[in-house]
Structure formats: structure tokens, C-alpha cells
Protein backbone atom coordinates (compact mmCIF):
# COMPACT_ATOMS: atom_id res chain seq x y z
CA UNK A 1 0.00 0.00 0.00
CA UNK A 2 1.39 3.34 -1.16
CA UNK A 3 1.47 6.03 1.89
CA UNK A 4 -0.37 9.21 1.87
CA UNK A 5 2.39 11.12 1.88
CA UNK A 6 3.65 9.58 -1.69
CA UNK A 7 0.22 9.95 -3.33
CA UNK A 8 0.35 13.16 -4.83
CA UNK A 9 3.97 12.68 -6.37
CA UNK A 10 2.63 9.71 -7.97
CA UNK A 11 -0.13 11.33 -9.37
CA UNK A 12 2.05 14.35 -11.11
CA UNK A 13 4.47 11.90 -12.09
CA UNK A 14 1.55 9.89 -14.15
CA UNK A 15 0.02 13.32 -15.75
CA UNK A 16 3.73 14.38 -16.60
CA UNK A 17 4.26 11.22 -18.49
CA UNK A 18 0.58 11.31 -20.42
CA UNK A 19 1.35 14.89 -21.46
CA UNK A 20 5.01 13.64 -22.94
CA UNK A 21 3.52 10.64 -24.69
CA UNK A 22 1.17 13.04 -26.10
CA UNK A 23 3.83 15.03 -27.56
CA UNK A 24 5.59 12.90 -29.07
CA UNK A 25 2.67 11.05 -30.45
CA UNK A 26 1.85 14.44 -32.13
CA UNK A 27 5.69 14.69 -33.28
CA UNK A 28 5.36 11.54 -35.34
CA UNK A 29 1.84 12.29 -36.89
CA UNK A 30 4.26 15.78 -38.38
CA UNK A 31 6.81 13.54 -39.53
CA UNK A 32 4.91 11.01 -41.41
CA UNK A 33 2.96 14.15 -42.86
CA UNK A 34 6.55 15.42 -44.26
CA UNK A 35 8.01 12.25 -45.81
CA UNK A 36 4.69 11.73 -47.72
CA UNK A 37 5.75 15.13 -48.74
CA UNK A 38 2.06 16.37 -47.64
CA UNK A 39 2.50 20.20 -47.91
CA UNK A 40 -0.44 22.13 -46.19
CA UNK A 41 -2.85 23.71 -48.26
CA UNK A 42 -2.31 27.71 -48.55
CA UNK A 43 -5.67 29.76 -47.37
CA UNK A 44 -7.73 30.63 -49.58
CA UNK A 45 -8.80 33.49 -50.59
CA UNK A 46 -11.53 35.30 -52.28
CA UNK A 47 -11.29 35.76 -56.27
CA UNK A 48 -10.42 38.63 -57.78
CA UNK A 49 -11.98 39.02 -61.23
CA UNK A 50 -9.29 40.55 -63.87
CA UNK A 51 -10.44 43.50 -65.96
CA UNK A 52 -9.09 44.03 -69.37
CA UNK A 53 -7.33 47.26 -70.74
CA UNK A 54 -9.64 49.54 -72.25
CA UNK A 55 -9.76 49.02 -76.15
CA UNK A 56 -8.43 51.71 -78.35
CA UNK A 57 -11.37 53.93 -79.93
CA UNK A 58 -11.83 53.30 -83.27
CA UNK A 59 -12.96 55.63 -85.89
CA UNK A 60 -16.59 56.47 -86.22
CA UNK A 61 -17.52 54.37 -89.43
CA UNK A 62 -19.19 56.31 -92.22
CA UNK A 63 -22.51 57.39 -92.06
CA UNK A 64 -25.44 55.80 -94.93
CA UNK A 65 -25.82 58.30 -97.34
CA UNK A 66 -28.71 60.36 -96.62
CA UNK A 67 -26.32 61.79 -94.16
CA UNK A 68 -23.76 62.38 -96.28
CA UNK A 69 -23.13 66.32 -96.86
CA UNK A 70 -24.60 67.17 -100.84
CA UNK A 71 -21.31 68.39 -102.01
CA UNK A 72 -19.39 65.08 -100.89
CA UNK A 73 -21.50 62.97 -102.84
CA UNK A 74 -19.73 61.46 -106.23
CA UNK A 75 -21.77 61.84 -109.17
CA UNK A 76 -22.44 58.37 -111.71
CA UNK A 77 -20.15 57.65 -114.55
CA UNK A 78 -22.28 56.59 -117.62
CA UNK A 79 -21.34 54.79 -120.69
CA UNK A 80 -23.02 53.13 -122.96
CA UNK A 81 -21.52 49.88 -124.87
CA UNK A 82 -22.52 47.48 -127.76
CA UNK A 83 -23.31 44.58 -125.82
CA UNK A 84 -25.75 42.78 -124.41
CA UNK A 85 -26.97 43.70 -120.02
CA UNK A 86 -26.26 40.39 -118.91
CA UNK A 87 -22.90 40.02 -120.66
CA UNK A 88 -22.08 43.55 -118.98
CA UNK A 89 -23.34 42.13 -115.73
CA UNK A 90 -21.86 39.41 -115.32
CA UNK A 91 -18.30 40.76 -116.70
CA UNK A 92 -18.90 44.20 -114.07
CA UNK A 93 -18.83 41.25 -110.90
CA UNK A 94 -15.85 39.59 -112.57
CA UNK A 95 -13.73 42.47 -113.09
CA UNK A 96 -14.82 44.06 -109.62
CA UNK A 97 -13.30 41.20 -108.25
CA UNK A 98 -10.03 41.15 -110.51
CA UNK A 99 -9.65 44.72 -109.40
CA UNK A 100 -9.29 44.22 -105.99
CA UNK A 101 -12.67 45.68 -105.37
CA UNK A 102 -15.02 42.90 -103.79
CA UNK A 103 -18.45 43.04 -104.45
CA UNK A 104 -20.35 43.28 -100.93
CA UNK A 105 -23.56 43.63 -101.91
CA UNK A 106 -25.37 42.17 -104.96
CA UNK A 107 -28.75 42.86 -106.50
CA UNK A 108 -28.66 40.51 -109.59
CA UNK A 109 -32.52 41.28 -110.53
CA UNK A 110 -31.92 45.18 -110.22
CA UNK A 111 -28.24 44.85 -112.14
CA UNK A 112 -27.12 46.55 -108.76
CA UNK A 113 -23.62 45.86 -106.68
CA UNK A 114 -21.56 48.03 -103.81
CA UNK A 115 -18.08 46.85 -103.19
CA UNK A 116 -16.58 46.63 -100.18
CA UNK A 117 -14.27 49.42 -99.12
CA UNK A 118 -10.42 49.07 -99.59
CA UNK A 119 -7.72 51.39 -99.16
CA UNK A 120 -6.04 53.32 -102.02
CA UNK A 121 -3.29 56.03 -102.54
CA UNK A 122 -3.16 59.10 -104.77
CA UNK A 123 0.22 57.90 -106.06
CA UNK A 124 -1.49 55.57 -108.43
CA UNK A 125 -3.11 57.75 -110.28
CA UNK A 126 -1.86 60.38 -112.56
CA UNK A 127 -4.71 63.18 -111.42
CA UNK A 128 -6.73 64.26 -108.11
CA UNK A 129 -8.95 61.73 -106.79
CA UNK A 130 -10.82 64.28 -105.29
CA UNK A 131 -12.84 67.28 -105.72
CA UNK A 132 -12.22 69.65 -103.06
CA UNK A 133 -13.55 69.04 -99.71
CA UNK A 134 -17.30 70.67 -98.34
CA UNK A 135 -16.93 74.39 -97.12
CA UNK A 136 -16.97 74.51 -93.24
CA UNK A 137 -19.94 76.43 -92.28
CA UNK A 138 -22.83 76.11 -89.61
CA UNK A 139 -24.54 72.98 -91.49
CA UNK A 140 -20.76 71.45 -91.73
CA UNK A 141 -17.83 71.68 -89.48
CA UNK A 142 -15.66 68.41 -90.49
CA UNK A 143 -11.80 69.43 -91.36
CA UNK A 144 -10.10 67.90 -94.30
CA UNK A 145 -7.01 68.38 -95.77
CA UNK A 146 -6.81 70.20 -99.10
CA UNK A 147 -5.37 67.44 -101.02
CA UNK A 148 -6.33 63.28 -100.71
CA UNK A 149 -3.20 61.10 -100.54
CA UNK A 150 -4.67 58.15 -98.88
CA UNK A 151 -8.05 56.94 -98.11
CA UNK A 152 -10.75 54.34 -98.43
CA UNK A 153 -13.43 53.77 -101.82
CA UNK A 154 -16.08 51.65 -102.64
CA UNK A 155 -17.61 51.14 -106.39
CA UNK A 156 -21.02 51.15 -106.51
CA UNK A 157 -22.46 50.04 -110.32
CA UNK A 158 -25.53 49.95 -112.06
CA UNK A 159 -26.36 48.23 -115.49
CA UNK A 160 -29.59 49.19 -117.69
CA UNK A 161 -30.79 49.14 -120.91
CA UNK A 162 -30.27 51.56 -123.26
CA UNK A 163 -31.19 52.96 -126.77
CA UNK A 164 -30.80 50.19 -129.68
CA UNK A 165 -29.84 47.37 -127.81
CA UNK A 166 -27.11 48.47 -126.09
CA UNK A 167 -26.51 48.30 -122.27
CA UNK A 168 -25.33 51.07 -119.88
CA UNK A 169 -23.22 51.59 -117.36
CA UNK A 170 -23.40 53.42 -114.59
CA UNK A 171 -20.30 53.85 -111.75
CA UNK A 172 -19.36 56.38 -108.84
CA UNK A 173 -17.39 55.91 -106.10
CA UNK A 174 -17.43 56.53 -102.27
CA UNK A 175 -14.30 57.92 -101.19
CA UNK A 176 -13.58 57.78 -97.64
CA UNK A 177 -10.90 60.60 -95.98
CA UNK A 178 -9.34 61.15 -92.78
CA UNK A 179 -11.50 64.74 -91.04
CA UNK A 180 -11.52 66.62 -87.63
CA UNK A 181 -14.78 67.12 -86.38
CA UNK A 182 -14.49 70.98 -84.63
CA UNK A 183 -17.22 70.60 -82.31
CA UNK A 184 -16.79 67.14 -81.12
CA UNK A 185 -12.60 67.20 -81.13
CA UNK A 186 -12.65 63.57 -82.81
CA UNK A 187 -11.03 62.13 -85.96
CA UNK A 188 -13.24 60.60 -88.13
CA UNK A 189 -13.80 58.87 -91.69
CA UNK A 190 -15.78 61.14 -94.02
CA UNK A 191 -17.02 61.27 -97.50
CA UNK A 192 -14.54 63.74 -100.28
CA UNK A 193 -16.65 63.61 -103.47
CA UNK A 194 -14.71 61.98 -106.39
CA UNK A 195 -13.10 63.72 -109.00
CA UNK A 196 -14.23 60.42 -111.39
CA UNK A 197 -11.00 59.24 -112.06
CA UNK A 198 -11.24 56.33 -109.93
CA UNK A 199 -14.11 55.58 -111.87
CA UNK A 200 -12.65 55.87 -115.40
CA UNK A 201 -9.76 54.16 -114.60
CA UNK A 202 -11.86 51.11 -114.14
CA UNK A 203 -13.76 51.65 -117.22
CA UNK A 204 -10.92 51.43 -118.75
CA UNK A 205 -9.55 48.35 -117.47
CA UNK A 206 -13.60 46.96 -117.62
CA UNK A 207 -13.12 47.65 -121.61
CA UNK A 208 -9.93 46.24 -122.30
CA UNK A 209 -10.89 42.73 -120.40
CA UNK A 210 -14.19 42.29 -121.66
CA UNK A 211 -13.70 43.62 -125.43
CA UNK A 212 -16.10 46.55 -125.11
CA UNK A 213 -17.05 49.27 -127.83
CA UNK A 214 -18.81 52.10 -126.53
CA UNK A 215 -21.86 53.60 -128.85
CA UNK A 216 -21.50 57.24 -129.05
């Protein structure tokens, strides 16, 4: 029998030990964890959602033409040739194409096409693209330089019947030029009425490809 005296040694003695065996028991579980190679996950925390640059501001794209100022609009091209509409028709969308001008949109019952719009320069052809630009006034207020060097056009075509069986032609182009809006402070794309030697220039080449005689 263990005296009275002893009995509360004893009894630290036994809770010192428990509390060692726990330690170490908690010192293995670590070790194992580390040669498993067990890493501990980071904390987590809450998603940030990325937000993209702001995109460059592009031009303001050219306005139908009902908007377009009277004295920017080009005037038609006519011609008349010894042939037959759908020969002249069918030859316009082929050459178009050839010509680096792609036909965008098509109206094959009204003879009717609009090209897309593709750049150009002045530098290859021998005169001004361009009349000069609209007067700035109250009703207009879009800067332009004086002369066109480089810009954007699109064809736009019509074939009809004319007198004595022949077929006509009919051809202006959209020219598209870099402007200043005063009021608004912006750069833009705006219409320079042609000068019409885009136009005959591909007349010409329209001629020469299909064989074409012109009835005066």
C-alpha cells in the first residue's frame, strides 16, 4: 500500500508522463505528414476578377448616305456599250473582283452591286482623286485636308438598258478621308466627293478585259 504522503507525487508523475507521450505522439503524426511530402494547403482566398485594358477607340464608321453632306457625294459615270446587259453584268462582278474591289452587296434582278471598301493612294493615279472638300460652315464643321493622298473607296455600279440594244453603265465611287470634327474634337472617316478618275480608270480596265465598244 502506497502512503499518503507519496500519493500526490505519484499522481504528477503519471500526468507528466501522459502529457510527454502526447507530444511525441503528435511529433510523429508531423513527420509522417513530411516524408509523404504532404504540404499544407495555402488559405484561400476570395477571387479577384481581372479587368481588361480599355480598347483603343476606333474611328466612327461612315454614315449611310442620306447623311452624307450634298457636295461630298460622287456623281455616276455613264457609258453606254454594244453589248448585251447580262454580258455587262456578269463581266462588271468579274472584273470588280479582278480589281481588288469585292463586291459586298449584290442585286442581280436590279443589275445593282456596292463593293466593299479598300484602301487606295493618290500615287497611283496620274490626277486628283478628289474634288475639293465641303466648305466649313454652320450645317458642316468636319476638317479635311486640301489634297487626298490616302483613303478608303467603294464602287457602286448599275447596269440598264439603253437605246438600240445596247446596255449602260453606270459607276461612282465613295471615297472615304481622314476629317476633324471641330465641335466634337474627334477624328473621323468622311465622305470627299470623287473627282471620277477612280471611276474611269476602271472603265478602262472593264473595256480592255471584256472587249467593249462604246456607242456614241
Amino acid at each position: 500500500m502506497i502512503p499518503a504522503s507519496i500519493a500526490p507525487i505519484r499522481a504528477t508523475i503519471v500526468t507528466a508522463i501522459a502529457v510527454l507521450l502526447g507530444a511525441l505522439a503528435a511529433g510523429a503524426d508531423r513527420g509522417a505528414a513530411a516524408q509523404d511530402g504532404a504540404v499544407p494547403p495555402p488559405p484561400v482566398s476570395d477571387p479577384v476578377e481581372a479587368v481588361p485594358p480599355p480598347a483603343a477607340p476606333a474611328p466612327p464608321a461612315a454614315g449611310a448616305e442620306s447623311e452624307i453632306h450634298p457636295d461630298a457625294v460622287s456623281s455616276f459615270q455613264v457609258r453606254a456599250y454594244k453589248t448585251s446587259g447580262k454580258k455587262l453584268w456578269k463581266g462588271l462582278l468579274q472584273v470588280l473582283q479582278e480589281a481588288g474591289y469585292p463586291p459586298e452587296e449584290v442585286d442581280a434582278k436590279g443589275k445593282r452591286v456596292k463593293t466593299s471598301f479598300v484602301d487606295f493612294s493618290s500615287k497611283d493615279y496620274s490626277e486628283e482623286v478628289a474634288d475639293p472638300a465641303p466648305r466649313l460652315g454652320p450645317n458642316y464643321h468636319i476638317l479635311q485636308m486640301s489634297k487626298v493622298k490616302l483613303g478608303k473607296v467603294s464602287l457602286e455600279g448599275v447596269v440598264s438598258d439603253g437605246e438600240h440594244g445596247a446596255s449602260v453603265l453606270s459607276l461612282r465611287a465613295r471615297i472615304l478621308v481622314d476629317g476633324l470634327d471641330q465641335r466634337k474634337r474627334v477624328r473621323l472617316l468622311t465622305d470627299r466627293r470623287s473627282s471620277g478618275v477612280i471611276e474611269s480608270d476602271f472603265m478602262r480596265r472593264l473595256e480592255d478585259t471584256l472587249k467593249l465598244e462604246r456607242q456614241q
